[in-house]
PDB file of N, CA and C in Angstrom:
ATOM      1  N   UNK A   1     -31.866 228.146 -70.959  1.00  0.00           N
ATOM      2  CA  UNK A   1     -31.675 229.271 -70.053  1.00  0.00           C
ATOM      3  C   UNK A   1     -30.198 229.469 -69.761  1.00  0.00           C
ATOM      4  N   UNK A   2     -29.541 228.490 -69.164  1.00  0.00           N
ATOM      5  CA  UNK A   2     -28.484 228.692 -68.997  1.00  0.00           C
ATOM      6  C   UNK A   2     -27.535 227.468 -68.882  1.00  0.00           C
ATOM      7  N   UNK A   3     -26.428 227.397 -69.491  1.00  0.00           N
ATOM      8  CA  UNK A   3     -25.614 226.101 -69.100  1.00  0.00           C
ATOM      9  C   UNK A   3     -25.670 225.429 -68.023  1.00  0.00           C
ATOM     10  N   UNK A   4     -25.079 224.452 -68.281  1.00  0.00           N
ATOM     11  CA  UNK A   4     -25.074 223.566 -66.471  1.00  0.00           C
ATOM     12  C   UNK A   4     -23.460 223.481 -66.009  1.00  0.00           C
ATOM     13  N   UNK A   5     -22.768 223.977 -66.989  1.00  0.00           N
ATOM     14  CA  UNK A   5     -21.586 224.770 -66.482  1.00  0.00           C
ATOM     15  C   UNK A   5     -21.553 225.192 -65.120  1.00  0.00           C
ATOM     16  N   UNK A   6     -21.876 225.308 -64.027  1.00  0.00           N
ATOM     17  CA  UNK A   6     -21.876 226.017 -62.930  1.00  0.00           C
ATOM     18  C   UNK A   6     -21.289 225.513 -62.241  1.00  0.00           C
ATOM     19  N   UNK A   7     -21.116 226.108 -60.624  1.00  0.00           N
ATOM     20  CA  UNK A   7     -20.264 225.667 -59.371  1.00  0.00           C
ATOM     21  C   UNK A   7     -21.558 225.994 -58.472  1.00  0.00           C
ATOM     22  N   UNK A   8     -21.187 225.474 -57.339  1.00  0.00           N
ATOM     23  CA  UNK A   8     -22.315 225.746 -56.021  1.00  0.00           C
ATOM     24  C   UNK A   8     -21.748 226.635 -55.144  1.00  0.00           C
ATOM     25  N   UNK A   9     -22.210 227.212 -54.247  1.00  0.00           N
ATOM     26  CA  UNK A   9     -22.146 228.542 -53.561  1.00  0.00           C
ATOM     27  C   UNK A   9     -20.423 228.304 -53.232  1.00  0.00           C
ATOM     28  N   UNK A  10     -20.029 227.258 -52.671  1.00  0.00           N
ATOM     29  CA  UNK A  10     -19.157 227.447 -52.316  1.00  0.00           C
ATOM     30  C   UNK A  10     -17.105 228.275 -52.880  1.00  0.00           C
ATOM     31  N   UNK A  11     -18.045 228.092 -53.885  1.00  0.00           N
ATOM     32  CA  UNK A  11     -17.311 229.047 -54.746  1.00  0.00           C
ATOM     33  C   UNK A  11     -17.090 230.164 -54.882  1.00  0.00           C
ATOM     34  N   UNK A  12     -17.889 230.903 -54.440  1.00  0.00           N
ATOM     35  CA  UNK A  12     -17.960 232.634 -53.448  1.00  0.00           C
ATOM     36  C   UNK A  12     -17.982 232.665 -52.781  1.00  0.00           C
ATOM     37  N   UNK A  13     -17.137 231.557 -51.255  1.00  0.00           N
ATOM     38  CA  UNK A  13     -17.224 231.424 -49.796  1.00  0.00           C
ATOM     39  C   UNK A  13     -15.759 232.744 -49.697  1.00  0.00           C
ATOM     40  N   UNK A  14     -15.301 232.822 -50.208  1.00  0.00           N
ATOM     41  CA  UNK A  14     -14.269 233.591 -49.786  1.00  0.00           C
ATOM     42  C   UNK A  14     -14.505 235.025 -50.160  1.00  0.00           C
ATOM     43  N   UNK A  15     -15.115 235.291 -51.152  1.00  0.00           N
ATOM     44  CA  UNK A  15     -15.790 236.648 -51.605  1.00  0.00           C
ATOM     45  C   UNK A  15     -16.703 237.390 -50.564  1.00  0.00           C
ATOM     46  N   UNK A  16     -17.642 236.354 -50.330  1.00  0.00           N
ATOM     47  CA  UNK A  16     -18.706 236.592 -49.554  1.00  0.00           C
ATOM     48  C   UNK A  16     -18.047 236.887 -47.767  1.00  0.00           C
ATOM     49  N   UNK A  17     -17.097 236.034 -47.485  1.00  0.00           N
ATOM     50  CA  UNK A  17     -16.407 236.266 -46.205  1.00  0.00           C
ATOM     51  C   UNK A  17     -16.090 237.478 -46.131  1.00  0.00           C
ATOM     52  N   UNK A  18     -15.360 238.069 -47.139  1.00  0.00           N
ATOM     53  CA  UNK A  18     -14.866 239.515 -47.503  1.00  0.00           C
ATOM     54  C   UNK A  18     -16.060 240.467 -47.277  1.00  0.00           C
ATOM     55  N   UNK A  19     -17.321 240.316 -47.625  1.00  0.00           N
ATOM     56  CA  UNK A  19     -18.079 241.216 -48.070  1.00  0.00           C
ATOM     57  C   UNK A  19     -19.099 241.228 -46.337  1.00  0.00           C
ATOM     58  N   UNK A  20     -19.077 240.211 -45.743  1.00  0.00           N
ATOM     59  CA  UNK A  20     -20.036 240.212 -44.727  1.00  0.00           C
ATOM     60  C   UNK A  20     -19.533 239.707 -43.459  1.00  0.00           C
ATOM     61  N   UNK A  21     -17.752 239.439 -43.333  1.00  0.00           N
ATOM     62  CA  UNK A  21     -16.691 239.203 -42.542  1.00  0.00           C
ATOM     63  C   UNK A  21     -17.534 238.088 -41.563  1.00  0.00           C
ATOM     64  N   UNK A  22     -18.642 237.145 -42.210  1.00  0.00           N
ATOM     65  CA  UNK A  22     -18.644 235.769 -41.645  1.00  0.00           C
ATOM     66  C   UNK A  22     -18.658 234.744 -42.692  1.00  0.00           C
ATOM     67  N   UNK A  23     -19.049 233.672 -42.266  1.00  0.00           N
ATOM     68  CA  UNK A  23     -19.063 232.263 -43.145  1.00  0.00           C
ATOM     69  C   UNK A  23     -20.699 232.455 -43.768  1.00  0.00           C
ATOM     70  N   UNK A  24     -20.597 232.621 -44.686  1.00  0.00           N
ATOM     71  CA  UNK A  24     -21.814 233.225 -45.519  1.00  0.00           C
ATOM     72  C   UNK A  24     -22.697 231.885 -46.191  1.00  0.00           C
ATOM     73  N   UNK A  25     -22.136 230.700 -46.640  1.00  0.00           N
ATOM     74  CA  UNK A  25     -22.277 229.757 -47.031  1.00  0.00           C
ATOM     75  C   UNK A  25     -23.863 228.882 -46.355  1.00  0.00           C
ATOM     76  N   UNK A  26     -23.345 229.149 -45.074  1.00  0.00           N
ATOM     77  CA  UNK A  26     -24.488 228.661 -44.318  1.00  0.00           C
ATOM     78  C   UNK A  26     -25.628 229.277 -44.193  1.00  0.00           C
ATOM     79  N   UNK A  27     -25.750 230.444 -44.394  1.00  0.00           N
ATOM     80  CA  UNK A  27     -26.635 230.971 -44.436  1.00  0.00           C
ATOM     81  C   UNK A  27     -27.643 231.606 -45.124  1.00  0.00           C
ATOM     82  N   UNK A  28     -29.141 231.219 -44.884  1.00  0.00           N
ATOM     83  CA  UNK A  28     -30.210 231.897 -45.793  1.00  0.00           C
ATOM     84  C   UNK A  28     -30.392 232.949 -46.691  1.00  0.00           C
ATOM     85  N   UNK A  29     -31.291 232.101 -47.783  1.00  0.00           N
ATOM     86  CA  UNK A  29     -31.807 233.260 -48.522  1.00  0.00           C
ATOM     87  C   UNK A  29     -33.027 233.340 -48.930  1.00  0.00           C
ATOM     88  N   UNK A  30     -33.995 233.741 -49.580  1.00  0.00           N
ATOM     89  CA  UNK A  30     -35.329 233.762 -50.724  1.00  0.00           C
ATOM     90  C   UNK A  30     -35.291 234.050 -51.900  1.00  0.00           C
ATOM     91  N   UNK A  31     -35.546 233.366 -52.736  1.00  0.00           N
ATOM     92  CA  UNK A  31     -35.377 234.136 -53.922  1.00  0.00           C
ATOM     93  C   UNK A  31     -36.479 234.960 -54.473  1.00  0.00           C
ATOM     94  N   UNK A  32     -36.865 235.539 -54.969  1.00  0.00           N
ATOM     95  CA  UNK A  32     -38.053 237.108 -55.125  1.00  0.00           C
ATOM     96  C   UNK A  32     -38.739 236.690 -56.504  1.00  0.00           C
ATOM     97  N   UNK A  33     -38.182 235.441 -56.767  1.00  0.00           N
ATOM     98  CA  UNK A  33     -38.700 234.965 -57.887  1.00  0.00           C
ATOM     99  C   UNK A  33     -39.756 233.852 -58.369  1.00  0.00           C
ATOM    100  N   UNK A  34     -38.898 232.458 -56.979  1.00  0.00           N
ATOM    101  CA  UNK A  34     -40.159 231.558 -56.849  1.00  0.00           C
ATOM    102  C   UNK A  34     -40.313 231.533 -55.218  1.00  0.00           C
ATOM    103  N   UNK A  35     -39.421 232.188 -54.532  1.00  0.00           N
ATOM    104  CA  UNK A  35     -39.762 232.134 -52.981  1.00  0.00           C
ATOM    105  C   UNK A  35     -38.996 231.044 -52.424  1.00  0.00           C
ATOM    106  N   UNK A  36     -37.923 230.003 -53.210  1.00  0.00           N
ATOM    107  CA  UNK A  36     -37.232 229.433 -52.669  1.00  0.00           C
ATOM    108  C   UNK A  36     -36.795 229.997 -51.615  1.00  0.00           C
ATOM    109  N   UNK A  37     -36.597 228.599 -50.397  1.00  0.00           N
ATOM    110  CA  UNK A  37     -35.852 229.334 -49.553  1.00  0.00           C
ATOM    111  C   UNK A  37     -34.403 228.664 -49.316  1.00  0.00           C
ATOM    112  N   UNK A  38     -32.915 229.089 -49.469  1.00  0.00           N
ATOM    113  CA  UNK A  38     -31.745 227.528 -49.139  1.00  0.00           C
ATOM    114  C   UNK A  38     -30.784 228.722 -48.902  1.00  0.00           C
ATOM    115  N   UNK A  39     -29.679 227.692 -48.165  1.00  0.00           N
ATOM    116  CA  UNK A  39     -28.625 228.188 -47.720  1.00  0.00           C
ATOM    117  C   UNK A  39     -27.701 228.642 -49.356  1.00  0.00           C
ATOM    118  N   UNK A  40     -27.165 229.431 -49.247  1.00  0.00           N
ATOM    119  CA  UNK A  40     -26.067 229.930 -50.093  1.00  0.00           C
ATOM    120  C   UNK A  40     -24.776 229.113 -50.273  1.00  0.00           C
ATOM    121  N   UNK A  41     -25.271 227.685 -50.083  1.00  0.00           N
ATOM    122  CA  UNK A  41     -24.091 226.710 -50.413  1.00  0.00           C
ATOM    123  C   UNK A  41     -25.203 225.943 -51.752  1.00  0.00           C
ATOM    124  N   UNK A  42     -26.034 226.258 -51.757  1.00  0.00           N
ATOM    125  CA  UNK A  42     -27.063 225.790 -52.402  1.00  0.00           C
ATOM    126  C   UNK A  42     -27.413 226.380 -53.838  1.00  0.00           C
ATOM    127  N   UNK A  43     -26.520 227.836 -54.271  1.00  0.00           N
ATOM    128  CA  UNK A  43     -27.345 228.463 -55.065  1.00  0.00           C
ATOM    129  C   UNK A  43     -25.814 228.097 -56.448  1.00  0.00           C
ATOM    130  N   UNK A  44     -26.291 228.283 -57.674  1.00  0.00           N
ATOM    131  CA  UNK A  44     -25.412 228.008 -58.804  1.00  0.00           C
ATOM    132  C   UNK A  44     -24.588 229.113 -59.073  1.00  0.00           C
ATOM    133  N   UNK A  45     -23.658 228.878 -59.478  1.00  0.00           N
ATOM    134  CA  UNK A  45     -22.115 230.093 -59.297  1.00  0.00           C
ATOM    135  C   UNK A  45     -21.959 229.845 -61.077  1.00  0.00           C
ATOM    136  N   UNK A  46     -21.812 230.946 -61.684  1.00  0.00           N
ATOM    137  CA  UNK A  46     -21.389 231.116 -63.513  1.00  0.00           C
ATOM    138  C   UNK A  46     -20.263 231.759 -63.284  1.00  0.00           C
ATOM    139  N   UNK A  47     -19.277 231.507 -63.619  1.00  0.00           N
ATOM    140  CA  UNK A  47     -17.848 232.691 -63.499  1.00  0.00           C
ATOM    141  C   UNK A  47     -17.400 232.890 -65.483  1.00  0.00           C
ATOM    142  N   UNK A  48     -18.216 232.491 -66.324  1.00  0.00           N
ATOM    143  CA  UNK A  48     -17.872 232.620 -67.653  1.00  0.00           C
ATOM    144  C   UNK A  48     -17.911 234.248 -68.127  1.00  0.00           C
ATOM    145  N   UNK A  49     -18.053 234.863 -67.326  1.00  0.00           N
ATOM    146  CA  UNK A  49     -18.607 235.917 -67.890  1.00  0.00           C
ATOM    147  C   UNK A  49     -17.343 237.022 -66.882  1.00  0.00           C
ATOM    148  N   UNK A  50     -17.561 238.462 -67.414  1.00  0.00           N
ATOM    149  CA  UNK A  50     -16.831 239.237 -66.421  1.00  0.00           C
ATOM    150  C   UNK A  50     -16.942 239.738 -65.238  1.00  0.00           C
ATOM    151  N   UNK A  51     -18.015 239.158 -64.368  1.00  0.00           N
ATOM    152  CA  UNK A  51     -18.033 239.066 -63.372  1.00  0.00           C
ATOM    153  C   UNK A  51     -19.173 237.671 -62.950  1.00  0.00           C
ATOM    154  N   UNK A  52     -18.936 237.150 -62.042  1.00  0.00           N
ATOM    155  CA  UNK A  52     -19.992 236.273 -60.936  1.00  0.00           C
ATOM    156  C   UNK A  52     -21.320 236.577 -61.086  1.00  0.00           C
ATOM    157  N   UNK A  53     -22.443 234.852 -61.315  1.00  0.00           N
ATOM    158  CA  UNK A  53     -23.563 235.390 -61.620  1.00  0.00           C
ATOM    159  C   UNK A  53     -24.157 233.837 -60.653  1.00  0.00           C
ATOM    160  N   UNK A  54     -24.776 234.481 -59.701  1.00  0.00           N
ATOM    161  CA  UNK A  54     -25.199 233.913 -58.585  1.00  0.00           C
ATOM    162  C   UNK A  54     -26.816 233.821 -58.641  1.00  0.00           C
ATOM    163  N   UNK A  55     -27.399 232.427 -59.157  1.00  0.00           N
ATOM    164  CA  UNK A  55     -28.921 231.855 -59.484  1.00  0.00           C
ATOM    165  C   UNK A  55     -29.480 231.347 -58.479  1.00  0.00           C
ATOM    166  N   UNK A  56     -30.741 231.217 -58.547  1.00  0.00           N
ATOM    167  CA  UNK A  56     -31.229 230.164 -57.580  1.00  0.00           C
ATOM    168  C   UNK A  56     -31.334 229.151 -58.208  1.00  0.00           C
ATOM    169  N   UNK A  57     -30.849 228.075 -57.304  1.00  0.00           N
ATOM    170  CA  UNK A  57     -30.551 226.886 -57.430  1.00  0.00           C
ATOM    171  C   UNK A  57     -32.377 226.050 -57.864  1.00  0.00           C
ATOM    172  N   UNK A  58     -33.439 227.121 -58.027  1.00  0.00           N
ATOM    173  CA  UNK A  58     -34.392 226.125 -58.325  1.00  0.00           C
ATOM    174  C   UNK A  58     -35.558 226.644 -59.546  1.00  0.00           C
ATOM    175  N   UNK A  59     -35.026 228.101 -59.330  1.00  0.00           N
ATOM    176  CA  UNK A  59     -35.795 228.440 -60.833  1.00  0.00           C
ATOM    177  C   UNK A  59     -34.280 229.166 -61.513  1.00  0.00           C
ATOM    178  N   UNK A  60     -33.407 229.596 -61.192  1.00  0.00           N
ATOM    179  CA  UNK A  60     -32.289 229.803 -61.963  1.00  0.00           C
ATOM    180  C   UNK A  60     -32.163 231.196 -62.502  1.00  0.00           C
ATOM    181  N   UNK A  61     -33.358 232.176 -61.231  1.00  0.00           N
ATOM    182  CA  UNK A  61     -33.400 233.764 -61.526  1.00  0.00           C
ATOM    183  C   UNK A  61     -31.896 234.241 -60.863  1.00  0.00           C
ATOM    184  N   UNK A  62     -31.761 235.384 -61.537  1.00  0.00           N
ATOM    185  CA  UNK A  62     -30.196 235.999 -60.940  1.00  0.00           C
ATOM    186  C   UNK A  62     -31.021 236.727 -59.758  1.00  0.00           C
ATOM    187  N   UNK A  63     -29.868 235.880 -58.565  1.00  0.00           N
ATOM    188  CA  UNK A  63     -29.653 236.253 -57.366  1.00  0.00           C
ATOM    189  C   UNK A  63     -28.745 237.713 -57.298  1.00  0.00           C
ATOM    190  N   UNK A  64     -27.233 237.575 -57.469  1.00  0.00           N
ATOM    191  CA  UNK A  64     -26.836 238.494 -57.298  1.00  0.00           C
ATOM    192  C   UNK A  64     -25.367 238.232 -58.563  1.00  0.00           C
ATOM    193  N   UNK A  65     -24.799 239.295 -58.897  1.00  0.00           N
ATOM    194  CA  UNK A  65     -24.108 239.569 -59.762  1.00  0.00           C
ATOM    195  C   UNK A  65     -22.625 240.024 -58.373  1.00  0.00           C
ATOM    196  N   UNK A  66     -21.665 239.462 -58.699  1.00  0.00           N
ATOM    197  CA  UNK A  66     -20.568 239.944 -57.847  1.00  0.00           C
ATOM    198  C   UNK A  66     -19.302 240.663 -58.907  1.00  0.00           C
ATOM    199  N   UNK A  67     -18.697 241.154 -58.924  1.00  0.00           N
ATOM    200  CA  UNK A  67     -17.598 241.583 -59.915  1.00  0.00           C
ATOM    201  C   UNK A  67     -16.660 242.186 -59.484  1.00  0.00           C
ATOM    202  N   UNK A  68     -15.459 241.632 -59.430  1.00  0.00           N
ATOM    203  CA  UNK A  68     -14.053 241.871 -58.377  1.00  0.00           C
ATOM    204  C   UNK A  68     -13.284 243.577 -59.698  1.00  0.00           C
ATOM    205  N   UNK A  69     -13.389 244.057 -58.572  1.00  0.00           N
ATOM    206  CA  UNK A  69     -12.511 245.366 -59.439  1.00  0.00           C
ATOM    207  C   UNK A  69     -11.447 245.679 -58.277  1.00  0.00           C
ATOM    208  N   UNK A  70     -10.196 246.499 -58.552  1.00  0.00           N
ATOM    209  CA  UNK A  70      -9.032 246.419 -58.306  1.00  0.00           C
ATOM    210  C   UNK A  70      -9.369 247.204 -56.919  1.00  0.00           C
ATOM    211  N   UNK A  71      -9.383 246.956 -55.892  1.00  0.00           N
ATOM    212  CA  UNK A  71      -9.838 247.404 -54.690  1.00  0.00           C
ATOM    213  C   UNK A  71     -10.765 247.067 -53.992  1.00  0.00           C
ATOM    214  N   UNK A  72     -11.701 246.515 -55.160  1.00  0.00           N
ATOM    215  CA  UNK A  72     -13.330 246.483 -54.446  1.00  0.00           C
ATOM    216  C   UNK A  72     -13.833 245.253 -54.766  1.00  0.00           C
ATOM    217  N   UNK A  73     -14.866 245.033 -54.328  1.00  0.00           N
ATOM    218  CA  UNK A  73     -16.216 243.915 -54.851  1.00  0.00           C
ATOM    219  C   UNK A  73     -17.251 244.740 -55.265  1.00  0.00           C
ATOM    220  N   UNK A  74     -17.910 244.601 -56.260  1.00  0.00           N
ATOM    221  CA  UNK A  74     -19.237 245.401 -56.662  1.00  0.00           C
ATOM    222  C   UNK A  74     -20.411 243.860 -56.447  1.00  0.00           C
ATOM    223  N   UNK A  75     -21.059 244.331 -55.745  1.00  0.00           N
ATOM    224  CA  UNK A  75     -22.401 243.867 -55.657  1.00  0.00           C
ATOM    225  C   UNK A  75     -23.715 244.135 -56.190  1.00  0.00           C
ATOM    226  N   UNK A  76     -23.897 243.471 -57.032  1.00  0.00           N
ATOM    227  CA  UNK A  76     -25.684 243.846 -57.554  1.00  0.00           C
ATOM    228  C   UNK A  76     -26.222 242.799 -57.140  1.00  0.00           C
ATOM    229  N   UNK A  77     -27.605 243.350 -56.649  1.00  0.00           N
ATOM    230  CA  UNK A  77     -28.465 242.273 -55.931  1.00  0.00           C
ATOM    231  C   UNK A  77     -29.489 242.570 -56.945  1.00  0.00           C
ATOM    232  N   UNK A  78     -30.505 241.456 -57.336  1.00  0.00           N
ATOM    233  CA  UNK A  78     -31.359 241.105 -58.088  1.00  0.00           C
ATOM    234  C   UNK A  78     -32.225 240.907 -57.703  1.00  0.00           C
ATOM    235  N   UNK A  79     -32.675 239.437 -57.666  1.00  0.00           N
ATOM    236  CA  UNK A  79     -33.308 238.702 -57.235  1.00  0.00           C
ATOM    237  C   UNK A  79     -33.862 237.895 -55.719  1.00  0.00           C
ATOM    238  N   UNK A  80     -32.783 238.785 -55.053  1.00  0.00           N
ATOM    239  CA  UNK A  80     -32.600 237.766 -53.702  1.00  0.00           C
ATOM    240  C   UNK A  80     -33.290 238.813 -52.985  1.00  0.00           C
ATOM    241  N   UNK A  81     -34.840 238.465 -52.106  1.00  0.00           N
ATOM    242  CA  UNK A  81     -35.934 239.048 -51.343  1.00  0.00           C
ATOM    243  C   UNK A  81     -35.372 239.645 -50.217  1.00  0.00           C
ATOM    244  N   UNK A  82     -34.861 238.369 -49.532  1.00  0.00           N
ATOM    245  CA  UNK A  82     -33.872 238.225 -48.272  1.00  0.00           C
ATOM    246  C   UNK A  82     -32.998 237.533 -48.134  1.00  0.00           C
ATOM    247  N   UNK A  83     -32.053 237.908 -47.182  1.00  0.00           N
ATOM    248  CA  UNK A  83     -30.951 237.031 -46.700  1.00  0.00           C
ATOM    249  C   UNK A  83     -30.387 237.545 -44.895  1.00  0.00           C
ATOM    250  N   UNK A  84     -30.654 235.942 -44.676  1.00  0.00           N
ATOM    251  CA  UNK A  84     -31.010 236.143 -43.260  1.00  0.00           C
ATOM    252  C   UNK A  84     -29.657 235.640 -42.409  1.00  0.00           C
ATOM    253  N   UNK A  85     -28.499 236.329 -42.174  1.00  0.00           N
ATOM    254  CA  UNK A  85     -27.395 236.321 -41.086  1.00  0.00           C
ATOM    255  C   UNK A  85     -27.540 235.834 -40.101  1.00  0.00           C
ATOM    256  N   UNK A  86     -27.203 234.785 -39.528  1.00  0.00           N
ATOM    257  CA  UNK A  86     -27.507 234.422 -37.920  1.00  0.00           C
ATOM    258  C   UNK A  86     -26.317 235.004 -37.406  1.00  0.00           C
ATOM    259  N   UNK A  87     -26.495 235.583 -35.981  1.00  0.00           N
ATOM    260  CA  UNK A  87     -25.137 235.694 -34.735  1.00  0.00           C
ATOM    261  C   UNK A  87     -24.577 234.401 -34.073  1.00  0.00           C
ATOM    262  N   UNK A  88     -23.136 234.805 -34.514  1.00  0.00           N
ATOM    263  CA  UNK A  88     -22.027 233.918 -34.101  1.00  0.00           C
ATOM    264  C   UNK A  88     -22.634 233.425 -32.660  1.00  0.00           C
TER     265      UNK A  88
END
């Protein structure tokens, strides 16, 4: 399926800060695939490719696709059911 090449969430802690202006790491998700449920320090990070490819850490469906362009972050969401933000 896929290499074991990977990094763990924490590797899009600074992307993700950008995109949801908190500490994203800690916090929940589901995946829409097997229903896992784990924090986003938890899920496998691929950067081989031209943009970020964000799995679940337990069946290894694409969560979300991130891809840095000159201004922006593009986000594709996939796989991920929910993702649940707690207040500061």
């Amino acid at each position: 399926m896929t290499s074991d090449e990977h990094l763990d969430g924490n590797a899009i802690a600074g992307d993700l800060r950008e995109l949801f202006g908190v500490e994203m790491t800690t916090q929940s998700g589901s995946c829409a695939g097997c229903g896992v449920v784990s924090v986003l320090a938890a899920v496998r990070v691929y950067r081989s490719g031209p943009g970020t490819v964000i799995r679940c850490p337990n069946c290894e469906k694409v969560l979300m696709v991130l891809v840095n362009r000159p201004g922006s972050i593009r986000v594709g969401i996939e796989m991920l059911h929910w993702l649940e933000v707690a207040e500061n």
